[in-house]
C-alpha atoms as a PDB file:
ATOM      1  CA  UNK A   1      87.410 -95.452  15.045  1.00  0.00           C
ATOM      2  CA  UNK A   2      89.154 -98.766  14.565  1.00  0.00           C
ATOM      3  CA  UNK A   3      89.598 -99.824  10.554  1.00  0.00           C
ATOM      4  CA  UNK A   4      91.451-103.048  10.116  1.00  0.00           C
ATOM      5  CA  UNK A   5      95.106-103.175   9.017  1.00  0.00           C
ATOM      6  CA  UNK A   6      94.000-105.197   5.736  1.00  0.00           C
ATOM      7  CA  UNK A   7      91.315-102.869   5.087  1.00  0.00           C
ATOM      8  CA  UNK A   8      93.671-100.058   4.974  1.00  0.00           C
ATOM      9  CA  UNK A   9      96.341-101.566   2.827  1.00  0.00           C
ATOM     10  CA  UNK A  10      93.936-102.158   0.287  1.00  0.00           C
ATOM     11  CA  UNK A  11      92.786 -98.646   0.055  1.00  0.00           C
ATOM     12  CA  UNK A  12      96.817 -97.853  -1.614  1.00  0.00           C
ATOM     13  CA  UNK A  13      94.995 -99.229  -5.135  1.00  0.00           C
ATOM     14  CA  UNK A  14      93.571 -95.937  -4.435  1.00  0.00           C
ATOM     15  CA  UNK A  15      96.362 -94.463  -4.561  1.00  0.00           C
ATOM     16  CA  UNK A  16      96.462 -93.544  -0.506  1.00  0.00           C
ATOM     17  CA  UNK A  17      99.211 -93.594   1.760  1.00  0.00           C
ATOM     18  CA  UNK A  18      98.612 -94.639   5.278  1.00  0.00           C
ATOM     19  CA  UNK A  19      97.547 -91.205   7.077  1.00  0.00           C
ATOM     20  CA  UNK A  20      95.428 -90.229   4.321  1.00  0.00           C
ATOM     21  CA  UNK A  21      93.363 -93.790   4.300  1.00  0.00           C
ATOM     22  CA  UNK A  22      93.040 -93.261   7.742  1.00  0.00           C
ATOM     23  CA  UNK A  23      91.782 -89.739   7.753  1.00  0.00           C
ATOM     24  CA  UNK A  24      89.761 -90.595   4.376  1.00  0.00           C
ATOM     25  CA  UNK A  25      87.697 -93.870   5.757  1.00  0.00           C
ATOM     26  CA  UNK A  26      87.137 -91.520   9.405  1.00  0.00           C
ATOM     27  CA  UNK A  27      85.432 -88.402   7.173  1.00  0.00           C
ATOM     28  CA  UNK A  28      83.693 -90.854   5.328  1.00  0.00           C
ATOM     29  CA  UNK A  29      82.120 -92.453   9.053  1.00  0.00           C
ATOM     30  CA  UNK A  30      81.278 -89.297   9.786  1.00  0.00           C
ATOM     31  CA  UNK A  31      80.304 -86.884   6.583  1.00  0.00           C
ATOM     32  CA  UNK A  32      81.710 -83.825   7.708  1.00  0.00           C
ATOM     33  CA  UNK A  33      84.188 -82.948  10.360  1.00  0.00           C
ATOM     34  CA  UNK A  34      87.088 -80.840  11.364  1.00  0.00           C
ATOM     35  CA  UNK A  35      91.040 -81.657  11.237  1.00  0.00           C
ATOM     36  CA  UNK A  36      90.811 -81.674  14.672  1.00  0.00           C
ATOM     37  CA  UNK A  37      87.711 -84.200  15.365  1.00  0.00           C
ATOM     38  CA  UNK A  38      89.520 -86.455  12.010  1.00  0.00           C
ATOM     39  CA  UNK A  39      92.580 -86.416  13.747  1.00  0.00           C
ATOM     40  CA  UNK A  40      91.559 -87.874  17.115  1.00  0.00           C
ATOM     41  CA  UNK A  41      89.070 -90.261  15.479  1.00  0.00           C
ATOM     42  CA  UNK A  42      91.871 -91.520  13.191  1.00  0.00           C
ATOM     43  CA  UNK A  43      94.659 -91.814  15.726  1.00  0.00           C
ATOM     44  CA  UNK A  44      96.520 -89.222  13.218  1.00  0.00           C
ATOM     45  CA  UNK A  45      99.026 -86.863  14.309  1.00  0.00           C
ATOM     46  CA  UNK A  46      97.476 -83.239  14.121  1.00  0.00           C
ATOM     47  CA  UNK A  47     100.568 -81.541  13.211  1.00  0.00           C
ATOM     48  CA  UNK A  48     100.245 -83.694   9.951  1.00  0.00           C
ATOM     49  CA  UNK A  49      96.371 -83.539   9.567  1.00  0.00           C
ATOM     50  CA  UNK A  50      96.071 -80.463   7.501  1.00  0.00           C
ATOM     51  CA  UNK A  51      99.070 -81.318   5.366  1.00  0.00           C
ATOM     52  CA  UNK A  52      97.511 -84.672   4.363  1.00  0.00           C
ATOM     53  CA  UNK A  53      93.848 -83.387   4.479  1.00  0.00           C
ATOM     54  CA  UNK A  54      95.195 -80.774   1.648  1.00  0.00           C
ATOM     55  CA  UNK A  55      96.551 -84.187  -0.012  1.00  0.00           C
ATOM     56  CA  UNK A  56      93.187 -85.751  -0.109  1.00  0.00           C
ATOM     57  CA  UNK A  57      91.957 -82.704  -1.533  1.00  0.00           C
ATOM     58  CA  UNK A  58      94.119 -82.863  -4.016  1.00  0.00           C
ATOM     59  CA  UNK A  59      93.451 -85.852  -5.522  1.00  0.00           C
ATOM     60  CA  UNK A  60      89.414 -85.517  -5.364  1.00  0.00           C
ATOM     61  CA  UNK A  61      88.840 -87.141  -2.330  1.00  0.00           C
ATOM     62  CA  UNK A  62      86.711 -84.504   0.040  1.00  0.00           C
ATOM     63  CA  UNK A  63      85.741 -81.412  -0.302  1.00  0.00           C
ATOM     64  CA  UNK A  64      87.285 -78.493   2.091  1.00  0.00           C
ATOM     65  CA  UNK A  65      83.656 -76.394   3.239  1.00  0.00           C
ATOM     66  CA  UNK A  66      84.737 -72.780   4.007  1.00  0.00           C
ATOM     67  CA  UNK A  67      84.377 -70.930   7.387  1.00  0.00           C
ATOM     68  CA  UNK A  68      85.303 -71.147  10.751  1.00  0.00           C
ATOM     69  CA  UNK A  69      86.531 -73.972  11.764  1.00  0.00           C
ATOM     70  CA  UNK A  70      87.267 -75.058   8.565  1.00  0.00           C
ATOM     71  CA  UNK A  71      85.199 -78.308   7.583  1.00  0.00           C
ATOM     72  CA  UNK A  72      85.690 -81.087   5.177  1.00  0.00           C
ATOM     73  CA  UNK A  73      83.241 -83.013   3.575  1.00  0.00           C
ATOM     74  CA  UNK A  74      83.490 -86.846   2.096  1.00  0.00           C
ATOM     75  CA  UNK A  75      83.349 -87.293  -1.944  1.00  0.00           C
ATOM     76  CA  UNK A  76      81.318 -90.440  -2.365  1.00  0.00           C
ATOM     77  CA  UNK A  77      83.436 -93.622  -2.738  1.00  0.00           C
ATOM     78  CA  UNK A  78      81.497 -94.536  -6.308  1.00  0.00           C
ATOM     79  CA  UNK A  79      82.644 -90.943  -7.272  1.00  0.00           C
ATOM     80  CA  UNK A  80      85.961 -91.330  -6.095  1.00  0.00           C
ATOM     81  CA  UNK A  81      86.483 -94.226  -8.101  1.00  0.00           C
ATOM     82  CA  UNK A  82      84.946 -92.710 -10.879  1.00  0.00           C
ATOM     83  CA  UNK A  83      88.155 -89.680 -10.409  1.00  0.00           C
ATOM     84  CA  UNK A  84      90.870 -92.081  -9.602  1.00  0.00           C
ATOM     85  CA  UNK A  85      90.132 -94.141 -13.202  1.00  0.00           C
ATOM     86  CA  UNK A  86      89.912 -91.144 -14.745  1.00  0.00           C
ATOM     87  CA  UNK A  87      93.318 -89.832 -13.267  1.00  0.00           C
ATOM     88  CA  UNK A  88      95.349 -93.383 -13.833  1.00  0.00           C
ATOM     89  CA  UNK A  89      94.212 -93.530 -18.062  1.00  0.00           C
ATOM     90  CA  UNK A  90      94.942 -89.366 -18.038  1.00  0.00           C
ATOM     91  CA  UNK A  91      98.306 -90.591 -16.371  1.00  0.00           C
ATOM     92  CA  UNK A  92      98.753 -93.265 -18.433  1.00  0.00           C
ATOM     93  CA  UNK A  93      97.603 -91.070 -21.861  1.00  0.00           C
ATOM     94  CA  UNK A  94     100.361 -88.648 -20.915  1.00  0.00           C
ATOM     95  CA  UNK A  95     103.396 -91.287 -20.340  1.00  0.00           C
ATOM     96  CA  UNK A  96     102.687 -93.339 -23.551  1.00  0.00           C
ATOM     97  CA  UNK A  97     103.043 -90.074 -25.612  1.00  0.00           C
ATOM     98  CA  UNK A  98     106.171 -89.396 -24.071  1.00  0.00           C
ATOM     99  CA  UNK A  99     107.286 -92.567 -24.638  1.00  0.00           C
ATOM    100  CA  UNK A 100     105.956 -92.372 -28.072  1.00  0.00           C
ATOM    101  CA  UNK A 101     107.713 -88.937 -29.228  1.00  0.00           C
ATOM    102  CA  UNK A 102     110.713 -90.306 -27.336  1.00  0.00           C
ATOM    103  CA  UNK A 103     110.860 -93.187 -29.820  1.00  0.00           C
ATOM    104  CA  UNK A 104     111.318 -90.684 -32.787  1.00  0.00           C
ATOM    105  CA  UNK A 105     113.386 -88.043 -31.307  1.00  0.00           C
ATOM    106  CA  UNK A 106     116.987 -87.355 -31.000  1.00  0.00           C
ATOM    107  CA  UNK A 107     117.368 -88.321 -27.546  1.00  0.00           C
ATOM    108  CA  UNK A 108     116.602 -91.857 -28.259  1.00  0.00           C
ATOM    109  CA  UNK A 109     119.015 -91.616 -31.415  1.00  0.00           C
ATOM    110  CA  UNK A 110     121.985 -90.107 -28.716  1.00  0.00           C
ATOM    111  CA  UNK A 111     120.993 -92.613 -26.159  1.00  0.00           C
ATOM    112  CA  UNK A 112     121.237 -95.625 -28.622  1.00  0.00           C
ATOM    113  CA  UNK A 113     124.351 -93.913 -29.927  1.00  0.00           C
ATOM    114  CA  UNK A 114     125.979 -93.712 -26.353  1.00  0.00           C
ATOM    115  CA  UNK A 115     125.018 -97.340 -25.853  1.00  0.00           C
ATOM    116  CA  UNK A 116     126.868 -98.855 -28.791  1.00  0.00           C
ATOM    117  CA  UNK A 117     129.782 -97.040 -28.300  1.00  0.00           C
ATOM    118  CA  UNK A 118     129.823 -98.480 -25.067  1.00  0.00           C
ATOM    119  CA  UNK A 119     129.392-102.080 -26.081  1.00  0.00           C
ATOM    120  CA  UNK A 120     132.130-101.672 -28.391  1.00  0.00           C
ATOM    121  CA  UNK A 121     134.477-101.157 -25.211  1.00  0.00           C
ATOM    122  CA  UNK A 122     133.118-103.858 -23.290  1.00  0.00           C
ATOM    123  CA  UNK A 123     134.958-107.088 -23.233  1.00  0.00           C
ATOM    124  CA  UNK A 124     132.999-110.371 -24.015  1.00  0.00           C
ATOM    125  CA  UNK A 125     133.404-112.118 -20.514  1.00  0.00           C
ATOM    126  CA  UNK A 126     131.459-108.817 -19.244  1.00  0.00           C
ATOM    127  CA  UNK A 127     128.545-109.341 -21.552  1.00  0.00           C
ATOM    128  CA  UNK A 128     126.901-111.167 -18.907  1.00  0.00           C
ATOM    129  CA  UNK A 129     124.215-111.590 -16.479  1.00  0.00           C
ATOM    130  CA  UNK A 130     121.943-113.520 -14.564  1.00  0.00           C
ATOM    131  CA  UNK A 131     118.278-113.301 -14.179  1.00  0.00           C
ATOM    132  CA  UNK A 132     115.839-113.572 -11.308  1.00  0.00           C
ATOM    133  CA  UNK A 133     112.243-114.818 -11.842  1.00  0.00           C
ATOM    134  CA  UNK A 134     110.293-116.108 -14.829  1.00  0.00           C
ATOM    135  CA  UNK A 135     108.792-112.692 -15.828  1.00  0.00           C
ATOM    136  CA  UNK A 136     112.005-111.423 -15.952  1.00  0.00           C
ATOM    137  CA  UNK A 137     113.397-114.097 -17.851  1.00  0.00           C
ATOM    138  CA  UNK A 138     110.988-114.234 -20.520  1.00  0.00           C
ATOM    139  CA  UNK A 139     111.083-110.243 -21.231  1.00  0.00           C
ATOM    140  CA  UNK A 140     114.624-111.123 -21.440  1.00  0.00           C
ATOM    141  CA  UNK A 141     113.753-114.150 -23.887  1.00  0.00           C
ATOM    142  CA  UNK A 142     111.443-111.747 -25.829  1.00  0.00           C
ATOM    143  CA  UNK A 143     114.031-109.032 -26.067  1.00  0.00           C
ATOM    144  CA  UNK A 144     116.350-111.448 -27.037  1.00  0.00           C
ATOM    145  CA  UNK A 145     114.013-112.926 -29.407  1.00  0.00           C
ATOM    146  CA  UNK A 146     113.414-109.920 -31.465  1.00  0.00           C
ATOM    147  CA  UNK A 147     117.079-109.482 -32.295  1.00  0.00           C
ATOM    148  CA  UNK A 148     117.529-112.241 -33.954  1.00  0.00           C
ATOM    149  CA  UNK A 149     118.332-112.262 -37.994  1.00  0.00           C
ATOM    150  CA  UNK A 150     119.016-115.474 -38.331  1.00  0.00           C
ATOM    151  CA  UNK A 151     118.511-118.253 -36.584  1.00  0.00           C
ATOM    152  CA  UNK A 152     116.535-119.313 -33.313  1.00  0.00           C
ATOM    153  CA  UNK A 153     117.701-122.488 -31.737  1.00  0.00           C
ATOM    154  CA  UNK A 154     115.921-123.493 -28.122  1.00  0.00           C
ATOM    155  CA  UNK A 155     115.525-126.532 -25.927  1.00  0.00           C
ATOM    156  CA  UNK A 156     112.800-126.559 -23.280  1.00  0.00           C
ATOM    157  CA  UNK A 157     110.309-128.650 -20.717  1.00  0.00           C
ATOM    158  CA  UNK A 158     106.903-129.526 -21.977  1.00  0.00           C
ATOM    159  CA  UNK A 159     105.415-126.917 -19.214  1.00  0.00           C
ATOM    160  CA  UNK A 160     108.170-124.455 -21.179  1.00  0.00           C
ATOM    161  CA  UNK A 161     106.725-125.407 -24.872  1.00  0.00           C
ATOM    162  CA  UNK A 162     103.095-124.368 -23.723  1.00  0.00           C
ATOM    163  CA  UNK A 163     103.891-121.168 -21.742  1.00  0.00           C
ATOM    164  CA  UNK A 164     106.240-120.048 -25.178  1.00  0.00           C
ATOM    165  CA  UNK A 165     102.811-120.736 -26.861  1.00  0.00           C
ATOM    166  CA  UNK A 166     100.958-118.315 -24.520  1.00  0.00           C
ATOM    167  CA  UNK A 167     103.230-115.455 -24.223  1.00  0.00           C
ATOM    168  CA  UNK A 168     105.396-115.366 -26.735  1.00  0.00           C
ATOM    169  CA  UNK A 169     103.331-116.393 -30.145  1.00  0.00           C
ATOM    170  CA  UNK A 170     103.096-113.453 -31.685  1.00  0.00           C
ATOM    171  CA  UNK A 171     107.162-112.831 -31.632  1.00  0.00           C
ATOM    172  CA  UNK A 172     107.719-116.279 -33.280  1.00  0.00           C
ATOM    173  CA  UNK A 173     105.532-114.603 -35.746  1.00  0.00           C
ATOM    174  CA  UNK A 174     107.150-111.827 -36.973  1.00  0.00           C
ATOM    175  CA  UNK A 175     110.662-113.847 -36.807  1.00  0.00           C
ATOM    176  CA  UNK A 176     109.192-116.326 -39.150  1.00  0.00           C
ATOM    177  CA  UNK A 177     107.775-113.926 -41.315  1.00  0.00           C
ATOM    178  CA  UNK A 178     111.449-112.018 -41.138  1.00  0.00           C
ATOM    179  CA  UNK A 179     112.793-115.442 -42.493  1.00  0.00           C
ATOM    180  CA  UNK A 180     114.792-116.268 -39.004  1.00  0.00           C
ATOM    181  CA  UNK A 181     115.250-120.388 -38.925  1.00  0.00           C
ATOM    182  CA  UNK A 182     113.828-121.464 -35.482  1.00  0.00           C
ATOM    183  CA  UNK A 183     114.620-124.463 -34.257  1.00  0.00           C
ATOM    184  CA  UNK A 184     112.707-126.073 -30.841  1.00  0.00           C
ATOM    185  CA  UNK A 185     113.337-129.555 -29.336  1.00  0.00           C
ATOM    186  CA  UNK A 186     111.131-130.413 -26.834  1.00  0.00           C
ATOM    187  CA  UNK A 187     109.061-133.478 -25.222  1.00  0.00           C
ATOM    188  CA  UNK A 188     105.382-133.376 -27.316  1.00  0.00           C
ATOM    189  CA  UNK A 189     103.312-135.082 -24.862  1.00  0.00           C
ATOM    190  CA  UNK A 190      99.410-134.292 -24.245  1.00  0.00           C
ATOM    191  CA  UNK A 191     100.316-131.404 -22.254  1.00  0.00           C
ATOM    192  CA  UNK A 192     102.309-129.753 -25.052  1.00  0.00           C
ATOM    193  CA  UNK A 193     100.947-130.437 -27.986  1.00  0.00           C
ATOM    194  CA  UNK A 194      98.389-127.941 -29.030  1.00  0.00           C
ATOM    195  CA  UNK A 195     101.394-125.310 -27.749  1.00  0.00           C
ATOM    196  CA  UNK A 196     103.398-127.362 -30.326  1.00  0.00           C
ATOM    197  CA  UNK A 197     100.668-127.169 -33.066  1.00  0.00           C
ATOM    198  CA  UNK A 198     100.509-123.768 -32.460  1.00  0.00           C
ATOM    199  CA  UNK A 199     103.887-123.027 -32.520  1.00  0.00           C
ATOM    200  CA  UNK A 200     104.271-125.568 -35.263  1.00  0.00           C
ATOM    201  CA  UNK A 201     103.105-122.416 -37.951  1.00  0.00           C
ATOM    202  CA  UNK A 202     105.996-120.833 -37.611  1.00  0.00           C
ATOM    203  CA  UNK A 203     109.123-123.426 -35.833  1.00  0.00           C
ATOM    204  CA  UNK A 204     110.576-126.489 -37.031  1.00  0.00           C
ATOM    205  CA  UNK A 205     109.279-128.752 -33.541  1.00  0.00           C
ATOM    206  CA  UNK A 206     111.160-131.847 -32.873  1.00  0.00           C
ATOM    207  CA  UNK A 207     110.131-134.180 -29.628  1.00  0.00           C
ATOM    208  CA  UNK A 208     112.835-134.955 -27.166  1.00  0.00           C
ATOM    209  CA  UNK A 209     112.284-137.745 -24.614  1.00  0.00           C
ATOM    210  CA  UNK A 210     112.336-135.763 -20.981  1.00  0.00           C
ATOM    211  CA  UNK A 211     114.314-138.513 -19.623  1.00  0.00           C
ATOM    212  CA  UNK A 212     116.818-138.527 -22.582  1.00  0.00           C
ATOM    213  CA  UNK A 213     117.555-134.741 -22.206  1.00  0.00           C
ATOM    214  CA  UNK A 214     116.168-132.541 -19.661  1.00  0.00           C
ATOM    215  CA  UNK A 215     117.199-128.688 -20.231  1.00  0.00           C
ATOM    216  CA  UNK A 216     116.113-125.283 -20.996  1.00  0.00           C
ATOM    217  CA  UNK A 217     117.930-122.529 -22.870  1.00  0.00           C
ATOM    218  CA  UNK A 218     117.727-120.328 -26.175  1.00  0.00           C
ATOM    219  CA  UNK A 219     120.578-119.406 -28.420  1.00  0.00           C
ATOM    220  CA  UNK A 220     120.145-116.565 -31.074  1.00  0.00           C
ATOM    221  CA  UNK A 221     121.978-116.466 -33.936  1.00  0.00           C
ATOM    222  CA  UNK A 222     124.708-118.632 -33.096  1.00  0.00           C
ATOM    223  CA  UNK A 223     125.802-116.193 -30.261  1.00  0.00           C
ATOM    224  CA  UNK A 224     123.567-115.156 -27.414  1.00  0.00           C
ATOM    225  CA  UNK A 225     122.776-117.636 -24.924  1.00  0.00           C
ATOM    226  CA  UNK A 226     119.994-117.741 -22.263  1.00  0.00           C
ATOM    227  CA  UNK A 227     120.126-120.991 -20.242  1.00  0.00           C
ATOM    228  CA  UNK A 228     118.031-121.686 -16.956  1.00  0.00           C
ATOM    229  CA  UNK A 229     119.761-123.287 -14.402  1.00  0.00           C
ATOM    230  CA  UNK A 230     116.834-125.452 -12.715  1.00  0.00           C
ATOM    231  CA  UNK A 231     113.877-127.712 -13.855  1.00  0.00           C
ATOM    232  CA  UNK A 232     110.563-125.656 -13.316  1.00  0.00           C
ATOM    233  CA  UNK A 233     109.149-128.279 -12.366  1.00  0.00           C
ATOM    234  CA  UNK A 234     110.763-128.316  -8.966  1.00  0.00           C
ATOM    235  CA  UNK A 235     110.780-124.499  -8.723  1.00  0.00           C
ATOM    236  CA  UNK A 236     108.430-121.653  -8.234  1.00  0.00           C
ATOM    237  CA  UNK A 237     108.406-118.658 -10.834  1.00  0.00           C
ATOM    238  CA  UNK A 238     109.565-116.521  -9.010  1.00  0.00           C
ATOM    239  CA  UNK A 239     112.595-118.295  -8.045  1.00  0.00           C
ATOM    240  CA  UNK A 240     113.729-118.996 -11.350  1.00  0.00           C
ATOM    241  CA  UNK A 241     116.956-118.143 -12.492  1.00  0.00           C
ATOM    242  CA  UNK A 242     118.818-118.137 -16.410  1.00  0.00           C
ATOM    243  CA  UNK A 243     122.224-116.975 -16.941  1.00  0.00           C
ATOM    244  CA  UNK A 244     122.528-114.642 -19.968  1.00  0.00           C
ATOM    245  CA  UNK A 245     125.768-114.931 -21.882  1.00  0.00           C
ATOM    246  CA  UNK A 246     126.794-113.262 -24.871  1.00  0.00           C
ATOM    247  CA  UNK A 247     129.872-114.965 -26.530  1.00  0.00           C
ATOM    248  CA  UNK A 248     130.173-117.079 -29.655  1.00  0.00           C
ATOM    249  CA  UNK A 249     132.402-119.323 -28.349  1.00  0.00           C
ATOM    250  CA  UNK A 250     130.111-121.027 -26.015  1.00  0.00           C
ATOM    251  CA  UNK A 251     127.408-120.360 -27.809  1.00  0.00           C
ATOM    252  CA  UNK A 252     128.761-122.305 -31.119  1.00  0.00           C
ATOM    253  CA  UNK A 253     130.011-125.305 -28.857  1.00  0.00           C
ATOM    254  CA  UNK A 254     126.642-125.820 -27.718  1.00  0.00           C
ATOM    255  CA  UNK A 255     124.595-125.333 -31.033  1.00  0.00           C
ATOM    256  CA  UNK A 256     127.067-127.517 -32.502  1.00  0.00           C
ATOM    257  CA  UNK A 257     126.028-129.926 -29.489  1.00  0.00           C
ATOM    258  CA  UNK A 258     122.449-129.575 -29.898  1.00  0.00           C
ATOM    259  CA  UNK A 259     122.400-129.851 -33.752  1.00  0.00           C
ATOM    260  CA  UNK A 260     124.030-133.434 -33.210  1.00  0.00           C
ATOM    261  CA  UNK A 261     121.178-134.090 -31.101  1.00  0.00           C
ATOM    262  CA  UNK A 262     118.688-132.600 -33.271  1.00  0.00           C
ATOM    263  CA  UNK A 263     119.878-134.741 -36.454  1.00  0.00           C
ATOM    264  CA  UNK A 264     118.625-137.546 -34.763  1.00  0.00           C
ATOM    265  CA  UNK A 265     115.018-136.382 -33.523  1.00  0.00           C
ATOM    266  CA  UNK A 266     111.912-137.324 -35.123  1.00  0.00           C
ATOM    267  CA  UNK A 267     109.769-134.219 -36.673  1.00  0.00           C
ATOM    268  CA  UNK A 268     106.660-133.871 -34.893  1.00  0.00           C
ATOM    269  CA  UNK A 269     103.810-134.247 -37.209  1.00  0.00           C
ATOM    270  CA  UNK A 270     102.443-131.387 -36.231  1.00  0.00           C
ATOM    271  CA  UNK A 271     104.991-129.335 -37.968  1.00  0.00           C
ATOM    272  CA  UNK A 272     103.554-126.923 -40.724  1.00  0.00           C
ATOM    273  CA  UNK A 273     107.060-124.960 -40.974  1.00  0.00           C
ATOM    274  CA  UNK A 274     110.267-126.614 -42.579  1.00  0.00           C
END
């Protein structure tokens, strides 16, 4: 039996590695079969067929018939599906109330414990990093983001403004309602500005000719800095990169820089916060 290459890779949503895909979609050609007959129909070796047949067994997949030989029969696909669902939200159940009893245990207290301790030994030119691809960088941003006490000061693209609309609305949120300041300069063009109304709620939004100043970066509270290093528009997600630095030296010089700049920027009128 020949299945194509394609057909097989998409058979690991189920959850299958490659000899059991192969031995699955060759019992489901033929109903019920042997090791044996699976193993020569699906090119598997037969000193692994049992091993992974037990596998499939396992997990729901086909049934083992008893007697001699021993035969296996194929679980529907719809009912297959029906058990692998149920088995990723059980999964999924399980982890999230680990995670959640984690969050009010001691463990988490001794972790956090072990981390500041370690901070305090760490010198400021290590508290540093960059940061590979967008997803990364705005989890970063968001982490970042939630920190803050004070104040929130960022500069981005118009393509930035709307995609900090999208994802990361409901943060500005609860900084605003915490009292934090946040600052954004950024160009308001038709692109941009419903993210800027939006945002507008809870951000003081100035607009920033492109051509005038062209950068992207985030300070919070006067001392952590996140600043990408290329325009997106020449550069795919994935290959964006942001340095992440965490020293107020630099990050004072360049609020002090961008609150020069800001001084002279017209409000947008779509501004609701002060």
């Amino acid at each position: 039996m020949i299945v194509q290459k394609e057909f097989l890779s998409k058979l690991k949503d189920f959850g299958l590695n490659t000899y059991e895909s192969k031995l699955w979609t060759a019992l489901l050609s033929r109903g019920i079969s042997t090791a044996g007959e699976l193993s020569d129909i699906a090119n598997v070796p037969r000193s692994r067929s049992y091993d992974v047949l037990e596998s499939l067994e396992k997990k729901g997949f086909i049934i083992m018939k008893l007697g001699k030989p021993i035969k296996y029969i194929a679980v529907p696909p719809e009912e297959v599906v029906e058990r692998v669902k149920k088995r990723i939200l059980d999964d999924s159940e399980s982890k999230l109330n680990t995670l959640k009893s984690l969050k009010s245990s001691d463990v988490l207290d001794e972790l956090n414990l072990l981390h500041n301790q370690g901070v305090e030994l760490v010198e400021p030119t290590d508290l540093s990093g960059s940061i590979k691809g967008r997803n990364n960088l705005y989890n970063h941003l968001e982490s970042a983001l939630k920190g803050a006490e004070k104040t929130v000061t960022m500069m981005t693209t118009a393509q930035g403004l709307a995609r900090k609309a999208e994802l990361m609305k409901s943060v500005f949120s609860k900084l605003a309602k915490k009292g934090v300041k946040i600052k954004i300069a950024a160009p308001v063009t038709k692109e941009s500005k419903e993210a800027a109304k939006e945002l507008g709620e809870y951000a003081e939004i100035r607009h920033i000719e492109e051509k005038e100043v062209n950068a992207r970066f985030c300070l919070v509270d006067g001392k952590e800095l996140t600043f990408m290093l290329m325009d997106d528009k020449d550069v795919h997600p994935t290959y964006d990169v942001g340095i992440w630095v965490n020293t107020m030296f630099f990050a004072n010089a360049l609020e002090n820089l961008f609150d020069s700049k800001w001084k002279g920027l017209k409000k947008s009128d779509i501004n609701k916060a002060s």
